[in-house]
C-alpha atoms as a PDB file:
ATOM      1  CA  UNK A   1    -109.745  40.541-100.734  1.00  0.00           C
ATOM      2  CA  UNK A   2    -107.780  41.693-103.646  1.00  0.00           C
ATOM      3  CA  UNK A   3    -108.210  39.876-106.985  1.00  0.00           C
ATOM      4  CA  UNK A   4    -104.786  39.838-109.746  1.00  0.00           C
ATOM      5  CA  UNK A   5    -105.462  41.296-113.130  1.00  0.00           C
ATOM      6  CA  UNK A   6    -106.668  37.074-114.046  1.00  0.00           C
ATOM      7  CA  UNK A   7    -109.153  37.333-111.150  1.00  0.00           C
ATOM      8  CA  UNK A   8    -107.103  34.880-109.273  1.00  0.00           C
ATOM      9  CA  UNK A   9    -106.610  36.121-105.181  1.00  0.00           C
ATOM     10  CA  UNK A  10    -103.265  36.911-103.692  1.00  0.00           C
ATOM     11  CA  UNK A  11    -101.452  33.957-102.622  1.00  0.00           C
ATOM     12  CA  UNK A  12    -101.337  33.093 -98.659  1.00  0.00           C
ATOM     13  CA  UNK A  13     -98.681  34.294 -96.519  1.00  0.00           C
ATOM     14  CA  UNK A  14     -96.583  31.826 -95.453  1.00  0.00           C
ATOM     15  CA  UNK A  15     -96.211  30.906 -92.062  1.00  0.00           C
ATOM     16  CA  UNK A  16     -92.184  30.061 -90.841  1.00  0.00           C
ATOM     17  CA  UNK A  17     -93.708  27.157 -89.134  1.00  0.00           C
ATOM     18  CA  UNK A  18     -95.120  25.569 -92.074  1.00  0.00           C
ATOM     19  CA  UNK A  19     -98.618  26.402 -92.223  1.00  0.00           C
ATOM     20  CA  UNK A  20    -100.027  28.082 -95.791  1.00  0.00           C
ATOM     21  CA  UNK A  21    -103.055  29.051 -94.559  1.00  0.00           C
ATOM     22  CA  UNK A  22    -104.008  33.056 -95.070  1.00  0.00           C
ATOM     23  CA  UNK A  23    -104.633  34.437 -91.599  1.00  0.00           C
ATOM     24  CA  UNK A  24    -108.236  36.231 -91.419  1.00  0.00           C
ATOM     25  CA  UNK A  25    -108.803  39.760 -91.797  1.00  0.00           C
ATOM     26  CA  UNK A  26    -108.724  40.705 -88.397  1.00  0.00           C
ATOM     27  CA  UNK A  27    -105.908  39.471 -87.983  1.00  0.00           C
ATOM     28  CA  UNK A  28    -106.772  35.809 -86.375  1.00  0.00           C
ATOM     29  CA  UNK A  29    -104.040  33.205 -87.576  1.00  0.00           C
ATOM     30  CA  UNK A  30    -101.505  35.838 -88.848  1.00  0.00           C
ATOM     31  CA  UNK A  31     -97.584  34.491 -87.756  1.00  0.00           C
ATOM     32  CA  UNK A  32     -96.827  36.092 -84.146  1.00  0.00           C
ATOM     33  CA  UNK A  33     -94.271  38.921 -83.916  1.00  0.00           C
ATOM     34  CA  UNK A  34     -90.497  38.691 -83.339  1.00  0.00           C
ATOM     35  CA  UNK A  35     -90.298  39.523 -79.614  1.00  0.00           C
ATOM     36  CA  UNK A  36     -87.612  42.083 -78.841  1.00  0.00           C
ATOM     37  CA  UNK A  37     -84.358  40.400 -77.020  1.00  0.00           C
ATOM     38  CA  UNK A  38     -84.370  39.781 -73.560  1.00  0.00           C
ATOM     39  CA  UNK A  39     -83.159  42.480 -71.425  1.00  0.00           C
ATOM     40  CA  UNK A  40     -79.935  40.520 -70.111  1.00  0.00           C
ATOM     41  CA  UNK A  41     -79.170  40.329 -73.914  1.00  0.00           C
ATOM     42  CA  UNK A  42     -79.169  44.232 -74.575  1.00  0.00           C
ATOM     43  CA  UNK A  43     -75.932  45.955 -74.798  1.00  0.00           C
ATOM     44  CA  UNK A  44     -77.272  49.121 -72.774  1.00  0.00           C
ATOM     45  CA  UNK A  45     -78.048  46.575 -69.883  1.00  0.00           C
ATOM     46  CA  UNK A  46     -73.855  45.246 -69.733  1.00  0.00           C
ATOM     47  CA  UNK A  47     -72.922  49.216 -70.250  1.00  0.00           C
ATOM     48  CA  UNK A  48     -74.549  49.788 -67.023  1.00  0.00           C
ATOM     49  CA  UNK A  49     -73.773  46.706 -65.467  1.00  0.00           C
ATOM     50  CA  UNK A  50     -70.488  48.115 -65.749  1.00  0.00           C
ATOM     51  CA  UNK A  51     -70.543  51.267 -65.013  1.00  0.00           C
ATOM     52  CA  UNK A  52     -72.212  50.603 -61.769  1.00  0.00           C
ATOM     53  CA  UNK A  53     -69.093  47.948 -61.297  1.00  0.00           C
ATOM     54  CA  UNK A  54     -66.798  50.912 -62.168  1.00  0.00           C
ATOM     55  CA  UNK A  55     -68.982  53.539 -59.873  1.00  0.00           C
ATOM     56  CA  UNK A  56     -68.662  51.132 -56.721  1.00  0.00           C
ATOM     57  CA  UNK A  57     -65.513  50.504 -57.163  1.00  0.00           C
ATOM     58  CA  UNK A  58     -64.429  54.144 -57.220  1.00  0.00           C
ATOM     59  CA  UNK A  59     -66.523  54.730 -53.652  1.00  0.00           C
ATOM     60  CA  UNK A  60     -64.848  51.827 -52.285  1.00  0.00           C
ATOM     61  CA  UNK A  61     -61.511  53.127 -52.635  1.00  0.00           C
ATOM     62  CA  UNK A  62     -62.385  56.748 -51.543  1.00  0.00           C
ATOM     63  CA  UNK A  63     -64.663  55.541 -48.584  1.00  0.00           C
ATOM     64  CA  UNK A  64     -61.494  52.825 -47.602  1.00  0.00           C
ATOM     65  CA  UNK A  65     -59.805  54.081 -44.635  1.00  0.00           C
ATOM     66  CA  UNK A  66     -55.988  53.682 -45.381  1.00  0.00           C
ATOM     67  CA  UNK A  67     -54.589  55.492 -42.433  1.00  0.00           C
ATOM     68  CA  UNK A  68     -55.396  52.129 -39.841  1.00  0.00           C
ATOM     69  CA  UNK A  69     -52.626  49.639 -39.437  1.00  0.00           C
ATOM     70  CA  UNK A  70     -53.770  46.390 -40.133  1.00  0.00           C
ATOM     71  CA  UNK A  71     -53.796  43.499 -37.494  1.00  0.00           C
ATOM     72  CA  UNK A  72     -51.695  40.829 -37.874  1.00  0.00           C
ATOM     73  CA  UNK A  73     -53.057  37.619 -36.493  1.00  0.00           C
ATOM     74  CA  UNK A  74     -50.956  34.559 -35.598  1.00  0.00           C
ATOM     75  CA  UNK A  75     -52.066  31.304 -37.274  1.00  0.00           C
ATOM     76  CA  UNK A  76     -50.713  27.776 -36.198  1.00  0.00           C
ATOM     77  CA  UNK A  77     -51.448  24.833 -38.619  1.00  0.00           C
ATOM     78  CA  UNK A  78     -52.964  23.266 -35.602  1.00  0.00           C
ATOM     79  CA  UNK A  79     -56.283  24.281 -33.309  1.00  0.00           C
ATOM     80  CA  UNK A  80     -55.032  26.181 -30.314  1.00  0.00           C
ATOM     81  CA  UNK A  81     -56.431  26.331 -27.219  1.00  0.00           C
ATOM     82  CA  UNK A  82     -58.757  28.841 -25.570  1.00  0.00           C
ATOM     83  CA  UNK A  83     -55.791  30.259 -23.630  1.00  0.00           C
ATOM     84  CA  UNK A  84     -53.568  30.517 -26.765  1.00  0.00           C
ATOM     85  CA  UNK A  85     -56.372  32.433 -28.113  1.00  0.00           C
ATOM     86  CA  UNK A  86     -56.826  34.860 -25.398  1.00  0.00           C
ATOM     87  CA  UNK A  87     -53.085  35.695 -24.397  1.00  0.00           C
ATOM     88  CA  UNK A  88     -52.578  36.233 -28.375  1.00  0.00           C
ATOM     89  CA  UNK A  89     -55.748  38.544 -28.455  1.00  0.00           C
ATOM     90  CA  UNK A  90     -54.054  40.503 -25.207  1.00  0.00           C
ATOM     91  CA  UNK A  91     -50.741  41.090 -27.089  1.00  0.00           C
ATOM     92  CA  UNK A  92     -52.840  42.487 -29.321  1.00  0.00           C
ATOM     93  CA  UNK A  93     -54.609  44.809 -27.460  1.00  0.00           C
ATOM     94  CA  UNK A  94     -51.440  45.962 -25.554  1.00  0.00           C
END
């Protein structure tokens, strides 16, 4: 350990927590660390969260058929029967 120019050693590191005890020399007591940020916290991870947003987007609309008609389906406000159901699926169809 290193002695001042009175003879008198370094003084402790502090620990944040409170502690003012010197940690030992191989390294045994010594503060932990920072820890690097969490990787939901990075900017790099949101840049390609959003580019792969942006990417599937961009297939979506080239993939998208737009040349199909859509089909209209009829809705009543109240359950209709099966037979409803299947004449409205034949006028469909036809």
């Amino acid at each position: 350990m290193e002695r001042s120019k009175q003879g008198l050693p370094p003084p402790p590191i502090r620990d944040p927590g409170g502690w003012g005890v010197a940690p030992a020399p191989d390294g045994r007591g010594a503060p932990e660390p920072p820890r690097p940020p969490a990787p939901h916290r990075r900017r790099a991870f949101w840049i390609v969260v959003g580019l792969l947003l942006a990417v599937n987007l961009l297939v979506m609309l080239t993939v998208q058929s737009g040349g199909e008609r859509r089909v209209k389906v009829a809705f009543t406000s109240t359950r209709p029967s099966r037979d409803t159901f299947v004449l409205a699926q034949r006028r469909l169809c036809a």
